[in-house]
C-alpha atoms as a PDB file:
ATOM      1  CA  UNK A   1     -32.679 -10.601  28.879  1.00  0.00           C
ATOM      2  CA  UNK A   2     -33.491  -8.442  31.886  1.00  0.00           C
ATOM      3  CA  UNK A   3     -36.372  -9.716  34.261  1.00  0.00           C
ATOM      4  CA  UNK A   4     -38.863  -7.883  32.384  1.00  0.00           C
ATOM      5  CA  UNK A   5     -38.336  -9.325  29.231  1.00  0.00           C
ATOM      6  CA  UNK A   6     -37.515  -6.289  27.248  1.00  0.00           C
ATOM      7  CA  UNK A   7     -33.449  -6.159  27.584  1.00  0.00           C
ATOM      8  CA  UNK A   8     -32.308  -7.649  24.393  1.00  0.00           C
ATOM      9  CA  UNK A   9     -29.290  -7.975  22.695  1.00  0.00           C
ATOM     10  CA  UNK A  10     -29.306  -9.932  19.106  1.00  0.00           C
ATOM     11  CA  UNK A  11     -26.068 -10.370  17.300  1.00  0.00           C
ATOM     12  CA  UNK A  12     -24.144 -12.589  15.026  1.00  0.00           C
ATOM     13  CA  UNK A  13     -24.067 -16.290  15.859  1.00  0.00           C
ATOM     14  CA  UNK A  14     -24.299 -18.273  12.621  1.00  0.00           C
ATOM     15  CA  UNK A  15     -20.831 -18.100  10.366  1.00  0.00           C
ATOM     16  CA  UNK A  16     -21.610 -16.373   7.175  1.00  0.00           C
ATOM     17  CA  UNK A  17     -21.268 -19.117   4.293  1.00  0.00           C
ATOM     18  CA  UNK A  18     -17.487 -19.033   2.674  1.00  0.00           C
ATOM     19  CA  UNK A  19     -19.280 -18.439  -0.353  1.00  0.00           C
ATOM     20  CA  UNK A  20     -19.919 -14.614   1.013  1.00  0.00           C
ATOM     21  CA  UNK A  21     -15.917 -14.224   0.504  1.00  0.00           C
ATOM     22  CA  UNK A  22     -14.823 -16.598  -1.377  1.00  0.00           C
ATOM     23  CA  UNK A  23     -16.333 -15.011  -4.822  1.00  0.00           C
ATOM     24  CA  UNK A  24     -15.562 -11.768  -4.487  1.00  0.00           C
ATOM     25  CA  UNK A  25     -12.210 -12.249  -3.188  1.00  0.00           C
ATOM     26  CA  UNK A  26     -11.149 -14.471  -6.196  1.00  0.00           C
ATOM     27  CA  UNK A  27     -13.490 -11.640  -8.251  1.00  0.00           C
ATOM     28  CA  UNK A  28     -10.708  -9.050  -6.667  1.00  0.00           C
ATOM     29  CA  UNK A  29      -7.374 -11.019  -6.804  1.00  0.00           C
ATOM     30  CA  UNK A  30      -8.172 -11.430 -10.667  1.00  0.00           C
ATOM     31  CA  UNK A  31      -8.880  -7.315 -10.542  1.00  0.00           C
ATOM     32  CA  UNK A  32      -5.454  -6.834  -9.103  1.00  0.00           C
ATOM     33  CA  UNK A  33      -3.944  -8.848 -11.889  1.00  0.00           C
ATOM     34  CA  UNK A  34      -5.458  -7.815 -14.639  1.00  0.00           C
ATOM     35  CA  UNK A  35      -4.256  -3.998 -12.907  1.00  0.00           C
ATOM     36  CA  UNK A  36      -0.447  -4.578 -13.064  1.00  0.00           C
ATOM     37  CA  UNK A  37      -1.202  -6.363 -16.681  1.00  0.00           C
ATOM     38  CA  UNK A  38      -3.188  -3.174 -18.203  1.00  0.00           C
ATOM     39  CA  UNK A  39      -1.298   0.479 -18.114  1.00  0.00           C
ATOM     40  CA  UNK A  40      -2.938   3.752 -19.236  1.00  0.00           C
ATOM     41  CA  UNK A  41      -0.978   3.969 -22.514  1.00  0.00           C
ATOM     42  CA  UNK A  42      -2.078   0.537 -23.396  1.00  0.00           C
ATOM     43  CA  UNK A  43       1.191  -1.366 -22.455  1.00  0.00           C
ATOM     44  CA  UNK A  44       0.799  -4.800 -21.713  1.00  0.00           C
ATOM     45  CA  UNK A  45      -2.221  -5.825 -24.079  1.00  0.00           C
ATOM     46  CA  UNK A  46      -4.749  -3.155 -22.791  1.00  0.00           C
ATOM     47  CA  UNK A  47      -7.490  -1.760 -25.345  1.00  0.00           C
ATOM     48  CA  UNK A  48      -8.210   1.572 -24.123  1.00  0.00           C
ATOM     49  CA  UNK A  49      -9.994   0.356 -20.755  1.00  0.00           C
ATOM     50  CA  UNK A  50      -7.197   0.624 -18.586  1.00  0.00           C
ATOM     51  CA  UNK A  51      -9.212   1.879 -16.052  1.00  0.00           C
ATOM     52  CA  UNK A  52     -11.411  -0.952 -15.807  1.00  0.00           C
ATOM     53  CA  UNK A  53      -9.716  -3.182 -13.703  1.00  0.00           C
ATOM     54  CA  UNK A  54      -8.708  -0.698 -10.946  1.00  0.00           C
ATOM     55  CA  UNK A  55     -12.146   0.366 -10.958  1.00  0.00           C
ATOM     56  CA  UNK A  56     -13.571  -3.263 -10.490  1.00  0.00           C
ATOM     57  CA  UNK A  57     -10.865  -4.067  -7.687  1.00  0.00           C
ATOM     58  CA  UNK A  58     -12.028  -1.055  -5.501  1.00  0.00           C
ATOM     59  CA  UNK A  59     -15.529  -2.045  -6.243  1.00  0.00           C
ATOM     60  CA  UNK A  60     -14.707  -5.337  -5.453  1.00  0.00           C
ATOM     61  CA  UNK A  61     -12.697  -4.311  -2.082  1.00  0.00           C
ATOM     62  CA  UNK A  62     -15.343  -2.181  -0.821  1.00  0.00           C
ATOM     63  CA  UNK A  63     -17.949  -5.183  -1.466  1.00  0.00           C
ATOM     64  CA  UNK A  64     -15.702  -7.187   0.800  1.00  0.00           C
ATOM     65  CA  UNK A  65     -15.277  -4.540   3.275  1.00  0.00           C
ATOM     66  CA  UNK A  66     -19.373  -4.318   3.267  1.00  0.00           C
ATOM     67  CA  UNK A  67     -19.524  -7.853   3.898  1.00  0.00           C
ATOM     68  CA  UNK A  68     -17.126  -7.764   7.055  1.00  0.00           C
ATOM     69  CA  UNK A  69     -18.552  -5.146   8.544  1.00  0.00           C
ATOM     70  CA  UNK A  70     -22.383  -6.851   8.073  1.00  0.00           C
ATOM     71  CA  UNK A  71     -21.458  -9.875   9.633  1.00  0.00           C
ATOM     72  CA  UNK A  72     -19.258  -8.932  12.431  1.00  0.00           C
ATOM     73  CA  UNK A  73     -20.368  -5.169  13.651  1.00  0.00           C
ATOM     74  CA  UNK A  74     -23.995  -4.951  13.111  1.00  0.00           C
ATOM     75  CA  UNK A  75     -26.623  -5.870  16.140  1.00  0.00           C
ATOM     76  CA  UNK A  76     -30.087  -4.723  17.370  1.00  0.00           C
ATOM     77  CA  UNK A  77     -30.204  -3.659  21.157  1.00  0.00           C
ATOM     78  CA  UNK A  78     -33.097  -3.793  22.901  1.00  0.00           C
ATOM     79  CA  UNK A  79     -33.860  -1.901  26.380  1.00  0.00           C
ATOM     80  CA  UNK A  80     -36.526  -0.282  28.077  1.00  0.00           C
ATOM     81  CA  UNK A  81     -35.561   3.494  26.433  1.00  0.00           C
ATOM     82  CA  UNK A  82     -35.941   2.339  22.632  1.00  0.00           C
ATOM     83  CA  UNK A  83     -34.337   0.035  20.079  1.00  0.00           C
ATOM     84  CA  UNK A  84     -30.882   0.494  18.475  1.00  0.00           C
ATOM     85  CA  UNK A  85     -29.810  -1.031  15.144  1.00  0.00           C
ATOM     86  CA  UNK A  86     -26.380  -0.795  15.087  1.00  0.00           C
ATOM     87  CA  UNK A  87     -25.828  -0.705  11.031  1.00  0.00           C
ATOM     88  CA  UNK A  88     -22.399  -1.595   9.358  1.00  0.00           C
ATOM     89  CA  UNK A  89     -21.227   2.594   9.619  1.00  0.00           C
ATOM     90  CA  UNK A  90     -23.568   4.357  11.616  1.00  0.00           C
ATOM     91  CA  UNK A  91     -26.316   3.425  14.815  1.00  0.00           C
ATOM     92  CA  UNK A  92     -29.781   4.925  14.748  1.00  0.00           C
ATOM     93  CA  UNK A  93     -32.176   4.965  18.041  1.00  0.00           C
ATOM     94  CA  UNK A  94     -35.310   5.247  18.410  1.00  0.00           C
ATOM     95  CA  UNK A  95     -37.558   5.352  21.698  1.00  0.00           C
ATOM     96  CA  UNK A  96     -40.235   3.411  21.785  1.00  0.00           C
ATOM     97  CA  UNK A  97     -42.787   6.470  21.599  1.00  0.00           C
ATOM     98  CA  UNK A  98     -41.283   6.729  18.103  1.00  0.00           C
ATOM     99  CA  UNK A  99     -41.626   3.075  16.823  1.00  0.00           C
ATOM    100  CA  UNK A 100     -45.382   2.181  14.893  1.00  0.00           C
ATOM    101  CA  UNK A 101     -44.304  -1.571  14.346  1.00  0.00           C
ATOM    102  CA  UNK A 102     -42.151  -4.367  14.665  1.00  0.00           C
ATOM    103  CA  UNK A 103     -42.678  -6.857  11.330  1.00  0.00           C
ATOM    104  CA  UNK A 104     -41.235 -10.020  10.599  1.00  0.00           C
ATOM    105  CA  UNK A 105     -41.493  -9.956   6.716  1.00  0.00           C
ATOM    106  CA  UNK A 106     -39.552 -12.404   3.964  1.00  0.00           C
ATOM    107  CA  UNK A 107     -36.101 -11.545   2.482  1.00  0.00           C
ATOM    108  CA  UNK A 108     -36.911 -10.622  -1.391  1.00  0.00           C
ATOM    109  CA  UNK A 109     -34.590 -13.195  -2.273  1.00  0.00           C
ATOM    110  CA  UNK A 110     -33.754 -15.178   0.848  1.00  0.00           C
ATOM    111  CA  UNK A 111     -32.968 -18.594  -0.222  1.00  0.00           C
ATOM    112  CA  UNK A 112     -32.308 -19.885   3.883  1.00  0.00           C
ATOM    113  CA  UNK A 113     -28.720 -21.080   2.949  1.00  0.00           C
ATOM    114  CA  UNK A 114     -27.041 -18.360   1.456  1.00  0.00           C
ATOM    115  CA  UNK A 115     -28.899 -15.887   2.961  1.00  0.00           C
ATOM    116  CA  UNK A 116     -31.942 -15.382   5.314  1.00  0.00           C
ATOM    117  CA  UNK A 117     -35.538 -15.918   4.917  1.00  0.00           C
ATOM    118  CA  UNK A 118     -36.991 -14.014   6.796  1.00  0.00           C
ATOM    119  CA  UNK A 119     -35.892 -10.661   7.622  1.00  0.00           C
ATOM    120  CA  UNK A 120     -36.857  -7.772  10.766  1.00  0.00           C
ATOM    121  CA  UNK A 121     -38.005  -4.566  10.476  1.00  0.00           C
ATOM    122  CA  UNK A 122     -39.033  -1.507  12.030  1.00  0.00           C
ATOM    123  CA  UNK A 123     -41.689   0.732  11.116  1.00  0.00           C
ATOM    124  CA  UNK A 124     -41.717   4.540  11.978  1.00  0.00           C
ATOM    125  CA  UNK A 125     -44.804   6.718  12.202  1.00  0.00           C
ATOM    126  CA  UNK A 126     -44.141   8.513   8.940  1.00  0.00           C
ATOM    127  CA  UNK A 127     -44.538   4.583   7.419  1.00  0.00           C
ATOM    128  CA  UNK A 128     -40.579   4.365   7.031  1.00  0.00           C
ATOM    129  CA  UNK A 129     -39.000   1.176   7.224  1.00  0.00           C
ATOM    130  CA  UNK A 130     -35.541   0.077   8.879  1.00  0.00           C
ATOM    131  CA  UNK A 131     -34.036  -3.844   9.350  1.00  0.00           C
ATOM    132  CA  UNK A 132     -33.312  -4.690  12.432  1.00  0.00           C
ATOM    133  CA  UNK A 133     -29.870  -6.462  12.068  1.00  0.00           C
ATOM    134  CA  UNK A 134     -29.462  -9.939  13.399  1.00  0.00           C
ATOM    135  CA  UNK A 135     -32.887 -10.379  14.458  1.00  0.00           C
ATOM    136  CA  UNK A 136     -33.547 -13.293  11.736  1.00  0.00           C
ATOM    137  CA  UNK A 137     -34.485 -16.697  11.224  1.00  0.00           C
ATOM    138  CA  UNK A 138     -30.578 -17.502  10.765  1.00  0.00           C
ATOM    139  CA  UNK A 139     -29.403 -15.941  14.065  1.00  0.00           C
ATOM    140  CA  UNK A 140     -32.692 -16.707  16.136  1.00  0.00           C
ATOM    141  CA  UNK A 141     -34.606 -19.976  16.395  1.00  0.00           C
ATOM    142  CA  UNK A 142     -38.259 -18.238  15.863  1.00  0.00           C
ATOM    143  CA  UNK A 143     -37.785 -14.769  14.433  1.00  0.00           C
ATOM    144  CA  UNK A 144     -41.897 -14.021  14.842  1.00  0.00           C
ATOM    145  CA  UNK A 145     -42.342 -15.742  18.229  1.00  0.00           C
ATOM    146  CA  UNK A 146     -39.379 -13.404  19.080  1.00  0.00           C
ATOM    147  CA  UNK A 147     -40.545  -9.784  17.626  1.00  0.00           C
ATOM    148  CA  UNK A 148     -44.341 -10.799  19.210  1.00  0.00           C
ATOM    149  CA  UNK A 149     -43.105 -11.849  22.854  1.00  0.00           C
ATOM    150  CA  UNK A 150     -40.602  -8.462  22.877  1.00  0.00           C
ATOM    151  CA  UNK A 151     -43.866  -6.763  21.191  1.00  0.00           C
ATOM    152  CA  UNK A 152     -45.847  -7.910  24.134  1.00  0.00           C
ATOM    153  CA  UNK A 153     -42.711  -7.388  26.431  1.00  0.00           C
ATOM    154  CA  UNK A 154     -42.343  -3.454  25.298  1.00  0.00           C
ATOM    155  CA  UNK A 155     -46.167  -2.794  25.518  1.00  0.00           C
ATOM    156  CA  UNK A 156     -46.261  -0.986  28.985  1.00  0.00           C
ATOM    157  CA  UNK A 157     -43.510   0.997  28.129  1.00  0.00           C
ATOM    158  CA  UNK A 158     -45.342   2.620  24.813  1.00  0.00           C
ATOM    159  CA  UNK A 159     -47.920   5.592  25.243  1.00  0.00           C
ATOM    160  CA  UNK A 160     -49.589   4.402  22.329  1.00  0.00           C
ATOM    161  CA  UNK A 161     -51.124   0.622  21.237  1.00  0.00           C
ATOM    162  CA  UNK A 162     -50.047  -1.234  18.587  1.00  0.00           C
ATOM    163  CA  UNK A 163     -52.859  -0.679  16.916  1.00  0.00           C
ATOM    164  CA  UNK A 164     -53.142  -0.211  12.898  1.00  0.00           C
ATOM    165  CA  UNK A 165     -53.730   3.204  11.902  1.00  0.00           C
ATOM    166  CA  UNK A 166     -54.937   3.125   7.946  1.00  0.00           C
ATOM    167  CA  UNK A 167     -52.568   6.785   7.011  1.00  0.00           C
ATOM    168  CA  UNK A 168     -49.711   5.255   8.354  1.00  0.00           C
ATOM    169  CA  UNK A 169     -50.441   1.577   6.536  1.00  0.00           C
ATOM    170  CA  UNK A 170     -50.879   3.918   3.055  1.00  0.00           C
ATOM    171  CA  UNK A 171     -47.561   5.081   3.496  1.00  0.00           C
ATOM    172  CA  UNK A 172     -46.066   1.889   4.277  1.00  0.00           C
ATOM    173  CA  UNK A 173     -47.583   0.205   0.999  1.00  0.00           C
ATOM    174  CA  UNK A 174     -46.270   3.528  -0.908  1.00  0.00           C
ATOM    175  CA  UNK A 175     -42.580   2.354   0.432  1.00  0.00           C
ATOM    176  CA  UNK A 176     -43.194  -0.960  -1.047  1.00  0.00           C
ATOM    177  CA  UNK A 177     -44.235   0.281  -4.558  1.00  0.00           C
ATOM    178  CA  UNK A 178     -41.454   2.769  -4.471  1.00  0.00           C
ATOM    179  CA  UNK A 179     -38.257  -0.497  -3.553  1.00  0.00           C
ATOM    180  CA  UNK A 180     -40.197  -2.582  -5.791  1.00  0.00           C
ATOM    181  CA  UNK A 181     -39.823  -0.016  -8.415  1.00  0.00           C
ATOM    182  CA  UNK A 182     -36.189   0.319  -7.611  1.00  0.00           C
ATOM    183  CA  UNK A 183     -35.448  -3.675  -7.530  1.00  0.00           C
ATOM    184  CA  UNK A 184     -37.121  -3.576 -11.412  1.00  0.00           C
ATOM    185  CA  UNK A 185     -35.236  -0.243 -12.068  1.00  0.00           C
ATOM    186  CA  UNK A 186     -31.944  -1.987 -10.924  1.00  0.00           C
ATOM    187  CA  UNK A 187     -32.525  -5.285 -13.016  1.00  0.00           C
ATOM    188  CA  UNK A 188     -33.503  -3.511 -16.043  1.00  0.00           C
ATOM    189  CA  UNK A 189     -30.204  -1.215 -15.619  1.00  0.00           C
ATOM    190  CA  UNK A 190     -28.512  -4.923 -15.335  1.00  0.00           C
ATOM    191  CA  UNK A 191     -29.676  -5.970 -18.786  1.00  0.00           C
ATOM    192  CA  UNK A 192     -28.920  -2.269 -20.531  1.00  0.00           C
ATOM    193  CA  UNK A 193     -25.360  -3.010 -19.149  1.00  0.00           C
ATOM    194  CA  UNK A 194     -25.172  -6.063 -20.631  1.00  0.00           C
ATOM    195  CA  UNK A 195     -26.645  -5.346 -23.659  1.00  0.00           C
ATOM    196  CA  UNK A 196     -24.547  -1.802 -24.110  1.00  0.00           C
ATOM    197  CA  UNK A 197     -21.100  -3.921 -23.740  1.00  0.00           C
ATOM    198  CA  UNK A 198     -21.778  -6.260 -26.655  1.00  0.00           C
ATOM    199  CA  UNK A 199     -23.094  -3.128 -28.616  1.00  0.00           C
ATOM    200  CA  UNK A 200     -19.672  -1.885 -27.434  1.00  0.00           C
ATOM    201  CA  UNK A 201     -17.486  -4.751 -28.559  1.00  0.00           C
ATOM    202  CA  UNK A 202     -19.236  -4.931 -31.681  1.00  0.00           C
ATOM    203  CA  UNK A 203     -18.104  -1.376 -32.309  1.00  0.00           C
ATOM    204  CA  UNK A 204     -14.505  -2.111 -31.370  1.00  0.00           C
ATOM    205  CA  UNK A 205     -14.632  -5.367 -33.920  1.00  0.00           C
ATOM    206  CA  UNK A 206     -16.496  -3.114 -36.496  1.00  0.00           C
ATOM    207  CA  UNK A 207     -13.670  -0.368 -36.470  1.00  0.00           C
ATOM    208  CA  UNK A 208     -16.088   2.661 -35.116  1.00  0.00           C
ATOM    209  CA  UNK A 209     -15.181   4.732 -32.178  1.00  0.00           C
ATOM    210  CA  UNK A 210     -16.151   3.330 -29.442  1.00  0.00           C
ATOM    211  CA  UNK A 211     -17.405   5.146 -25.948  1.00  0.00           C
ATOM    212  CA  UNK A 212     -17.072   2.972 -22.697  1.00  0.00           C
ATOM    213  CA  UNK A 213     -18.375   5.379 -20.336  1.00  0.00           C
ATOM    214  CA  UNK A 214     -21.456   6.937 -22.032  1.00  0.00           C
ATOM    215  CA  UNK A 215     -22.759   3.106 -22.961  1.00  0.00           C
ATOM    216  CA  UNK A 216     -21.614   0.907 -19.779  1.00  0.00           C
ATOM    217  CA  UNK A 217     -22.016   3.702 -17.227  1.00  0.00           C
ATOM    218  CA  UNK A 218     -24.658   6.819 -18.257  1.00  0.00           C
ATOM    219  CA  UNK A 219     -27.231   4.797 -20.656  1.00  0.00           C
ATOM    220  CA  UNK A 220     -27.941   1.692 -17.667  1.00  0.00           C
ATOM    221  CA  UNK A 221     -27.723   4.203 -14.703  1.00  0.00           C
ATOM    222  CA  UNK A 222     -30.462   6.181 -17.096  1.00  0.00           C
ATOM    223  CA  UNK A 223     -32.465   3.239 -18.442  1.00  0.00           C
ATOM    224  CA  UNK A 224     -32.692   2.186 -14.603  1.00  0.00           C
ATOM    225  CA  UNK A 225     -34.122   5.214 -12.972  1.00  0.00           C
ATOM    226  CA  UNK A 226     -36.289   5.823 -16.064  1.00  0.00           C
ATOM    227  CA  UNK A 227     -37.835   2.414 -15.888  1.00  0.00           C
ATOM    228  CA  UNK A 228     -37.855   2.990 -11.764  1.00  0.00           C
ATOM    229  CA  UNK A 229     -39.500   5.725 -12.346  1.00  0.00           C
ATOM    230  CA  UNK A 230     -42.104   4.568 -15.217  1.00  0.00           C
ATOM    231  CA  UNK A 231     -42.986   1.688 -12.651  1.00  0.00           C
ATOM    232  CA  UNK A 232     -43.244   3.525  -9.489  1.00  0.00           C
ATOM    233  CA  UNK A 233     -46.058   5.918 -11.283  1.00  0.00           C
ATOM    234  CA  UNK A 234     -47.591   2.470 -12.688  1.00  0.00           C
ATOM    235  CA  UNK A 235     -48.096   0.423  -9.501  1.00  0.00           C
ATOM    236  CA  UNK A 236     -49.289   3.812  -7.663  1.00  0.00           C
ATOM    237  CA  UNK A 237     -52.629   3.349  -9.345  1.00  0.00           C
ATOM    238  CA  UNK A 238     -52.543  -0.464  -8.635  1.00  0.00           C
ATOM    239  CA  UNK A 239     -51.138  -0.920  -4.849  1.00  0.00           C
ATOM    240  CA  UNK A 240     -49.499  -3.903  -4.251  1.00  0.00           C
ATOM    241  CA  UNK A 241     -50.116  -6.671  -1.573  1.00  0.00           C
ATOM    242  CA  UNK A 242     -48.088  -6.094   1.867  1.00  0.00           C
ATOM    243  CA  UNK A 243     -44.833  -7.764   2.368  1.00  0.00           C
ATOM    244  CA  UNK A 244     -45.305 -11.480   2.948  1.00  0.00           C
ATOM    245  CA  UNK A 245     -45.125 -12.216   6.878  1.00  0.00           C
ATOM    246  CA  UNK A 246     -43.490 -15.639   8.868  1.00  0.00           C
ATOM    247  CA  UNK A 247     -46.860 -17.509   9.241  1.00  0.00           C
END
């Protein structure tokens, strides 16, 4: 930290739980198996989903890969030109002319020992929203005593207050309707899946044709963005209450 207070620097310095790779690498070494086991002409025991396994073990790889590259490349810089969130791929900057808010808001599943509770995020003018990586209640002691002392910190260097404005606020609690529309979308694509693969064995057992990709791939990626979709218009009538903030 810089004598001003605003020169920040927030990065890893809690180890991820084992449990982070331990799953999905046993989840991929059984992928890799069950690969050399299965061949495309159904050598080997396979039942016409040959390419199930290899398709699982990259998923599975590039899970692990995400993972890695969460816990041990991503950080939020802090100086007095902007903020940078250095993101598992790709950084993004933004001066401080350009940033509405700073918000300490709960993880939507954050259970403080597998993951964290409470999460950071920045706010644009157009009401977009961003995470600030690291800058959480694993890697730092007090994540909102934090956000409002570099809030307080970056003040003098904004033209602008950090005062509410209500058309930016609508727009925020439109991106809340629209991910919590997405999380239901996603779960309800879950269950389709599930459902469509025992409606898919029972087709194999039954002696009918059965078709692997249309029901475990195109009718849950459909029955998720239709029931997204359905949702989103729903809750636009009936906003929802902000994200929960760190009291």
């Amino acid at each position: 930290m810089d004598e001003g207070g605003v020169e920040r620097e927030y990065r890893r310095r809690r180890k991820p739980p084992l449990v982070y790779f331990l799953l999905p690498g046993l989840l991929l070494m059984n992928a890799f198996i069950q690969t050399n086991r299965v061949s495309p002409d159904g050598d080997g025991g396979g039942s016409g989903y040959w390419w199930g396994p290899p398709a699982f073990a990259l998923l599975m790889a590039l899970t692990l890969a995400r993972i890695a590259l969460e816990q041990f490349r991503t950080h939020t810089r802090v100086t007095a030109a902007g903020i940078t969130a250095q993101g598992p791929l790709r950084a993004r900057t933004w001066a401080w002319s350009e940033v509405y808010d700073i918000r300490v808001e709960r993880a939507p599943r954050g259970s403080g020992r597998t993951a964290p509770q409470w999460l950071t995020y920045l706010y644009d003018f157009e009401g977009r929203r961003f995470l600030l990586w690291q800058l959480n209640d694993w890697q730092v002691d007090d994540p909102y005593a934090e956000v409002a002392e570099l809030c307080l910190a970056a003040a003098p260097l904004r033209s602008l207050t950090w005062e509410r404005r209500p058309d930016v606020e609508e727009r925020i609690l439109r991106g809340v309707m629209r991910r919590r529309a997405g999380m239901w979308g996603a779960y309800g694509g879950i269950a389709v899946f599930f459902l469509m693969f025992v409606a898919d064995i029972w087709r194999i057992v039954m002696g009918r044709p059965d078709h692997p990709f249309i029901l475990l791939v195109c009718v849950p990626l459909a029955s998720g963005v239709a029931l997204a979709v359905v949702l989103d218009r729903y809750w636009s009538t009936r906003p929802p209450r902000p994200p929960a903030r760190q009291p």
